[in-house]
Protein backbone atom coordinates (compact mmCIF):
# COMPACT_ATOMS: atom_id res chain seq x y z
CA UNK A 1 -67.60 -81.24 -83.68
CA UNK A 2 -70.23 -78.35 -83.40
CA UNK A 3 -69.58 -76.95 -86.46
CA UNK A 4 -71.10 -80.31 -88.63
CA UNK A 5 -74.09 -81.31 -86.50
CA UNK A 6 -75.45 -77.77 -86.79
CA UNK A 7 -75.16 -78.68 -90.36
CA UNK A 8 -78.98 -79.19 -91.55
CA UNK A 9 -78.57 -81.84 -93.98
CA UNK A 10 -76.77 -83.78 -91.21
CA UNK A 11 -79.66 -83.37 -88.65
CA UNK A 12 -82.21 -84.03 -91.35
CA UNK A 13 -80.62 -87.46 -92.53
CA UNK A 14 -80.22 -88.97 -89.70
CA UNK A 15 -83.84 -88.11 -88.76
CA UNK A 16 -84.94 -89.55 -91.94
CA UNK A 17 -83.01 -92.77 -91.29
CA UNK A 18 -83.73 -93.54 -87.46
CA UNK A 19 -86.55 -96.81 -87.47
CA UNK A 20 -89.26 -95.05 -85.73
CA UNK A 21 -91.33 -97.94 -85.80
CA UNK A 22 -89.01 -100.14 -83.92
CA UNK A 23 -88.27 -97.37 -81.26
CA UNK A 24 -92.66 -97.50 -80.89
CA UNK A 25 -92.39 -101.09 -80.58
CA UNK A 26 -89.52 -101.57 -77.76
CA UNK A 27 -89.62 -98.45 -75.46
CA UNK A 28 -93.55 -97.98 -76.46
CA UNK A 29 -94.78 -101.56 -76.74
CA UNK A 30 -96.88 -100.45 -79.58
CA UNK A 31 -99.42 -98.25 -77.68
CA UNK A 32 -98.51 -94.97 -79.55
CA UNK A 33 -99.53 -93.77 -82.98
CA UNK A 34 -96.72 -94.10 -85.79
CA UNK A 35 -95.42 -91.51 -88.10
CA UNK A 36 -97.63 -92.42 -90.64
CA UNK A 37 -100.60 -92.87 -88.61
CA UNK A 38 -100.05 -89.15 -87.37
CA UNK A 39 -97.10 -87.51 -89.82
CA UNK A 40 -95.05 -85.21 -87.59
CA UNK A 41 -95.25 -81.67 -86.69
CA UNK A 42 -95.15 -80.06 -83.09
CA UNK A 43 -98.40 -81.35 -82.75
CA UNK A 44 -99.71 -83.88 -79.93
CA UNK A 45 -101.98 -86.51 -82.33
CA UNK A 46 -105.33 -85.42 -80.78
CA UNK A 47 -107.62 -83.98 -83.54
CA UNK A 48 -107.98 -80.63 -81.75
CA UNK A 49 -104.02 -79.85 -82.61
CA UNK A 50 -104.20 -81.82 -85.86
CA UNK A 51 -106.73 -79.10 -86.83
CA UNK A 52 -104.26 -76.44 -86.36
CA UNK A 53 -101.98 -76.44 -88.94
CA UNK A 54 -102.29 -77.53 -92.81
CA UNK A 55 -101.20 -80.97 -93.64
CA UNK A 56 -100.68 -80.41 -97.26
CA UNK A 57 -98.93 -77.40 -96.96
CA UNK A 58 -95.85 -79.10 -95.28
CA UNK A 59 -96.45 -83.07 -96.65
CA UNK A 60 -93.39 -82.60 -98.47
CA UNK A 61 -90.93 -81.95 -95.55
CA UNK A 62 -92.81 -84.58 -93.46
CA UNK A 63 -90.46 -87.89 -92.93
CA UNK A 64 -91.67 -91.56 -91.48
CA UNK A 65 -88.29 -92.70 -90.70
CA UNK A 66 -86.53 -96.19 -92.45
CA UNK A 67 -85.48 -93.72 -95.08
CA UNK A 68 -82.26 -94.66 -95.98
CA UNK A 69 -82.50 -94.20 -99.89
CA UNK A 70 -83.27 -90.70 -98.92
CA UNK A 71 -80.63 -89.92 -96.61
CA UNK A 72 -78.32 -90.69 -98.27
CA UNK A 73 -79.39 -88.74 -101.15
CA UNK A 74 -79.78 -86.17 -98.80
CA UNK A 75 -76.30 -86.58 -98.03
CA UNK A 76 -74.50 -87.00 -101.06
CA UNK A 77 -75.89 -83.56 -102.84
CA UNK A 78 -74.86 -81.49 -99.76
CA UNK A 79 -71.72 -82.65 -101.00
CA UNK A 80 -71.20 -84.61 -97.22
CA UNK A 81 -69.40 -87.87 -98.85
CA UNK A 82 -66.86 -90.58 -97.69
CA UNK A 83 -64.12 -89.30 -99.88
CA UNK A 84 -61.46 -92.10 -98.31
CA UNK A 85 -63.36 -95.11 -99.06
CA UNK A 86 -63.34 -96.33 -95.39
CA UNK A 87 -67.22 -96.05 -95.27
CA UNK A 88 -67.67 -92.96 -93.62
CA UNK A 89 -68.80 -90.02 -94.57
CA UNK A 90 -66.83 -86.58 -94.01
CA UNK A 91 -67.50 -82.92 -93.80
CA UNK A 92 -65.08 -80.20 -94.50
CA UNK A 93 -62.24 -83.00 -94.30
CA UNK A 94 -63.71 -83.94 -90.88
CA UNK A 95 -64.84 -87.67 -90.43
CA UNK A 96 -68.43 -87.69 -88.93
CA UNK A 97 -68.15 -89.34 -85.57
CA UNK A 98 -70.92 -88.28 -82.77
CA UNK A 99 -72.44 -89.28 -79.61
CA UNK A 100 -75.65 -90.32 -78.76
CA UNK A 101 -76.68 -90.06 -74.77
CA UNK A 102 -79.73 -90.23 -72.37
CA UNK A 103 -79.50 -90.81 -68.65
CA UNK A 104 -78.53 -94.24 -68.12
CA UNK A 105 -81.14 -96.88 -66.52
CA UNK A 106 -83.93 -95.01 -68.32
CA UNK A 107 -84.37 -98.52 -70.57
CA UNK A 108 -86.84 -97.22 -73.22
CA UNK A 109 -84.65 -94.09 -73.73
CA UNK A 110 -81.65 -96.38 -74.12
CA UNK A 111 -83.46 -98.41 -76.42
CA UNK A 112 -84.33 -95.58 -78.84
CA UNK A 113 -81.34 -94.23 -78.48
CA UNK A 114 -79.86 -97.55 -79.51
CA UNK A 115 -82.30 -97.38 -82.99
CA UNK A 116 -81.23 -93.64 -83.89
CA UNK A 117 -77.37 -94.84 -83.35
CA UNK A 118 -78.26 -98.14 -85.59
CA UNK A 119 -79.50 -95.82 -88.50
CA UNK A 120 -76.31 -93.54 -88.64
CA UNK A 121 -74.41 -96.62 -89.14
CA UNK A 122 -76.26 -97.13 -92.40
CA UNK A 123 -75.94 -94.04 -93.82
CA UNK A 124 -72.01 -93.15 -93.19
CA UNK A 125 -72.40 -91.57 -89.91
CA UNK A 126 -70.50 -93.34 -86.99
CA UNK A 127 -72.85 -92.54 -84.07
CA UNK A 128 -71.97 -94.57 -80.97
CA UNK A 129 -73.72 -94.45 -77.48
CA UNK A 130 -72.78 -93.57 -74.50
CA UNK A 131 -75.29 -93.30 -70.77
CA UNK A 132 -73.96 -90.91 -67.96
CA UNK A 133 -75.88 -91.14 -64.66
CA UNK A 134 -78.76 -88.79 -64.53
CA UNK A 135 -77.54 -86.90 -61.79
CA UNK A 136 -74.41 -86.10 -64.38
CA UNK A 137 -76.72 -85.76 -67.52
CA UNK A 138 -78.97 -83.09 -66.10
CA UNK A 139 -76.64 -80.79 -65.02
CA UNK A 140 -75.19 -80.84 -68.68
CA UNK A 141 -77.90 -81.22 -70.82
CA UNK A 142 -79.46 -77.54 -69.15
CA UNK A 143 -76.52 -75.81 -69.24
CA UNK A 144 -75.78 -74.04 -72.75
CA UNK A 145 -72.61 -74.77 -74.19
CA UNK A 146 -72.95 -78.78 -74.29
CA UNK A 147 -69.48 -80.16 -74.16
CA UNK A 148 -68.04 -82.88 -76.78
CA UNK A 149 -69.71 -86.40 -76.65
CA UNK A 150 -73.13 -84.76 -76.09
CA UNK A 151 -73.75 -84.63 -79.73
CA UNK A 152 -76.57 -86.27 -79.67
CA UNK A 153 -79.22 -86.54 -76.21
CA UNK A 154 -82.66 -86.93 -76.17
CA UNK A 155 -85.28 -84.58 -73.55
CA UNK A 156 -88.88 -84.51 -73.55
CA UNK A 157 -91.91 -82.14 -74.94
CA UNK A 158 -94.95 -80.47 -73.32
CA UNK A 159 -97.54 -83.17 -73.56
CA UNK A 160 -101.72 -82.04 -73.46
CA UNK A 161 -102.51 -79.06 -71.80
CA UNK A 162 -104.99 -75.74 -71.81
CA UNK A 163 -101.37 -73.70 -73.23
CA UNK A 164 -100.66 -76.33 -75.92
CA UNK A 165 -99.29 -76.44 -78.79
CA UNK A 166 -98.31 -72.84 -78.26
CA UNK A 167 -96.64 -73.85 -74.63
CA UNK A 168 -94.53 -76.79 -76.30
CA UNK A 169 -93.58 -74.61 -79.37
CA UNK A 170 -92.46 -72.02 -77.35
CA UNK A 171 -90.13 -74.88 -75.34
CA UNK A 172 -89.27 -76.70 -78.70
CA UNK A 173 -87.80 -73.43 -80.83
CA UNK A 174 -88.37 -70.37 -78.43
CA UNK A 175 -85.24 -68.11 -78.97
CA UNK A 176 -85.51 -67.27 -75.18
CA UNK A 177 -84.37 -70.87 -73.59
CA UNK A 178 -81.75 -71.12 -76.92
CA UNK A 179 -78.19 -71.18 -75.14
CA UNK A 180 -78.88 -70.75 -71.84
CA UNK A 181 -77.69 -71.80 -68.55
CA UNK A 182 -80.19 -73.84 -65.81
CA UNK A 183 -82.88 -74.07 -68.67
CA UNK A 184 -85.40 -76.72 -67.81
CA UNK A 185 -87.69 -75.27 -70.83
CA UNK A 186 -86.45 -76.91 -74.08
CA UNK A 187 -84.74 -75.66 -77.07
CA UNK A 188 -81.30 -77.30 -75.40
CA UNK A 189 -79.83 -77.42 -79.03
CA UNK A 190 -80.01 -74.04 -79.00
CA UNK A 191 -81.52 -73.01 -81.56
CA UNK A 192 -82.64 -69.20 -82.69
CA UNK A 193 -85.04 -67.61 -85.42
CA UNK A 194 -86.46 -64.30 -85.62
CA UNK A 195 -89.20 -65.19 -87.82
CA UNK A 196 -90.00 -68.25 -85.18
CA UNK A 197 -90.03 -65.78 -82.22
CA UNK A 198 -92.40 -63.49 -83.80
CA UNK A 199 -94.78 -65.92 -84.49
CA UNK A 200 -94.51 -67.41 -80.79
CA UNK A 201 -94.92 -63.55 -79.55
CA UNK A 202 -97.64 -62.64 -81.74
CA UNK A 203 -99.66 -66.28 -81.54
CA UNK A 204 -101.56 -65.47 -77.99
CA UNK A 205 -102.52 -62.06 -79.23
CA UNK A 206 -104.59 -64.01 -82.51
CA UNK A 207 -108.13 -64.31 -82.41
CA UNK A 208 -108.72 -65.16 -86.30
CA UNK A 209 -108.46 -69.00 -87.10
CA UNK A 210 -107.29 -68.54 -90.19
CA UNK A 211 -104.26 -66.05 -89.42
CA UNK A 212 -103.70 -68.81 -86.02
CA UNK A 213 -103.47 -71.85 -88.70
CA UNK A 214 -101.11 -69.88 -90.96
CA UNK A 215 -99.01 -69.16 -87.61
CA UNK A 216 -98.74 -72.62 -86.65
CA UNK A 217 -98.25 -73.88 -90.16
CA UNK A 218 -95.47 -71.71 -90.72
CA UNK A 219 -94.01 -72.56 -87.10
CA UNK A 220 -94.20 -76.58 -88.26
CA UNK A 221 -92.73 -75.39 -91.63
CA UNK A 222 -89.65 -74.33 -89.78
CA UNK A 223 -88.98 -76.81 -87.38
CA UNK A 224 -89.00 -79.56 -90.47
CA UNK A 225 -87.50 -77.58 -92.59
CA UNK A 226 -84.31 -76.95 -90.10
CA UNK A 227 -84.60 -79.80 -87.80
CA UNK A 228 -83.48 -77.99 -84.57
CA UNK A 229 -84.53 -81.36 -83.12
CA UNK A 230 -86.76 -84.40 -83.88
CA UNK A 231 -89.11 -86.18 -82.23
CA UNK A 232 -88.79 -90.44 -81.58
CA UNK A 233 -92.24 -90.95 -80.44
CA UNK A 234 -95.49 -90.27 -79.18
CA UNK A 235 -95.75 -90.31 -75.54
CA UNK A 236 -99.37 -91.36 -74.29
CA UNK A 237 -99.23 -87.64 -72.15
């Protein structure tokens, strides 16, 4: 249902529990940087965007993945619990049950797919997968509201380029591309913050490093701190 998975604590486990490692392994045969190598942000891993934000300031909403202590910790003091014993977790009397899709034939997006359906399974969520044709997926997947058993889909990110980060921000948690129709942009979760707009206004207008840092820490603040979406890998563009 809509109403649970834009429940934070929700988003935020099952990010903490998906096996990033294994998803680098099969659909990147080991050629991209892990989540400890490079802890996430909306940065690319090149130093230039490392530089751009402060580590420290945001190390303790940072996640590797294989966290399943955590998750469900997460879990059990939002209150989200499997109150019938049958091994599944519910919210507001509704039993957690969600679908995970990408276009099918796309084998290393079926593959990681596969990995963040695995890690519900261990922490009380029943995520099963499902893999429409492309030519289906992408007329749903850009068109704002998603319909039932697109719970959870995977899309890409800006990769290196003279506009980024600011450019892949702007897709990631830009307000404007949040629950729209034909949107090729990002942000297909739909999700919208003031505070995150202003920054993404005011950021090409900023000439001082220092305020620019602050501005792109507090950008990477709020996409880990609400989890509008979460990234499954490093990409080598």
């Amino acid at each position: 249902g809509v109403e649970s998975h834009q429940n934070v604590a929700i988003r935020k486990a099952i990010a903490m529990a998906v096996h990033y490692d294994t998803i680098i392994a099969n659909a990147m045969t080991n050629q991209s940087a892990t989540f400890v190598q490079v802890p996430r942000s909306l940065m690319n891993p090149t130093p230039g965007e490392q530089a751009l934000y402060d580590h420290d300031a945001v190390k303790d909403l940072q996640w590797a993945g294989n966290d399943i202590e955590g998750a469900n910790k997460l879990l059990d003091d939002a209150g989200i619990k499997d109150t019938n014993g049958d091994g599944n977790r519910e919210f507001n009397g509704t039993e957690l049950h969600y679908v995970a899709t990408c276009p099918n034939g796309w084998s290393d997006w079926q593959a990681a797919i596969e990995v963040v359906a695995a890690a519900g399974k261990k922490i009380g969520i029943d995520i099963t997968s499902n893999y429409p044709e492309w030519s289906v997926y992408q007329t749903v997947v850009t068109n704002w509201p998603l319909p039932e058993g697109y719970d959870i889909f995977m899309m890409w990110s800006d990769g290196a380029g003279p506009t980024q980060p600011w450019g892949r921000i702007r897709h990631l948690i830009g307000g404007e591309f949040a629950q729209t129709t034909n949107n090729w942009n990002g942000n297909w979760g739909g999700y919208k913050n003031e505070a995150v707009d202003k920054l993404i206004a005011a950021l090409p207008t900023m000439t001082d490093e220092a305020e620019m840092k602050a501005a792109y820490t507090e950008l990477v603040t709020a996409y880990l701190t609400d989890v509008p979406s979460f990234t499954l890998m490093y990409r080598p563009q």
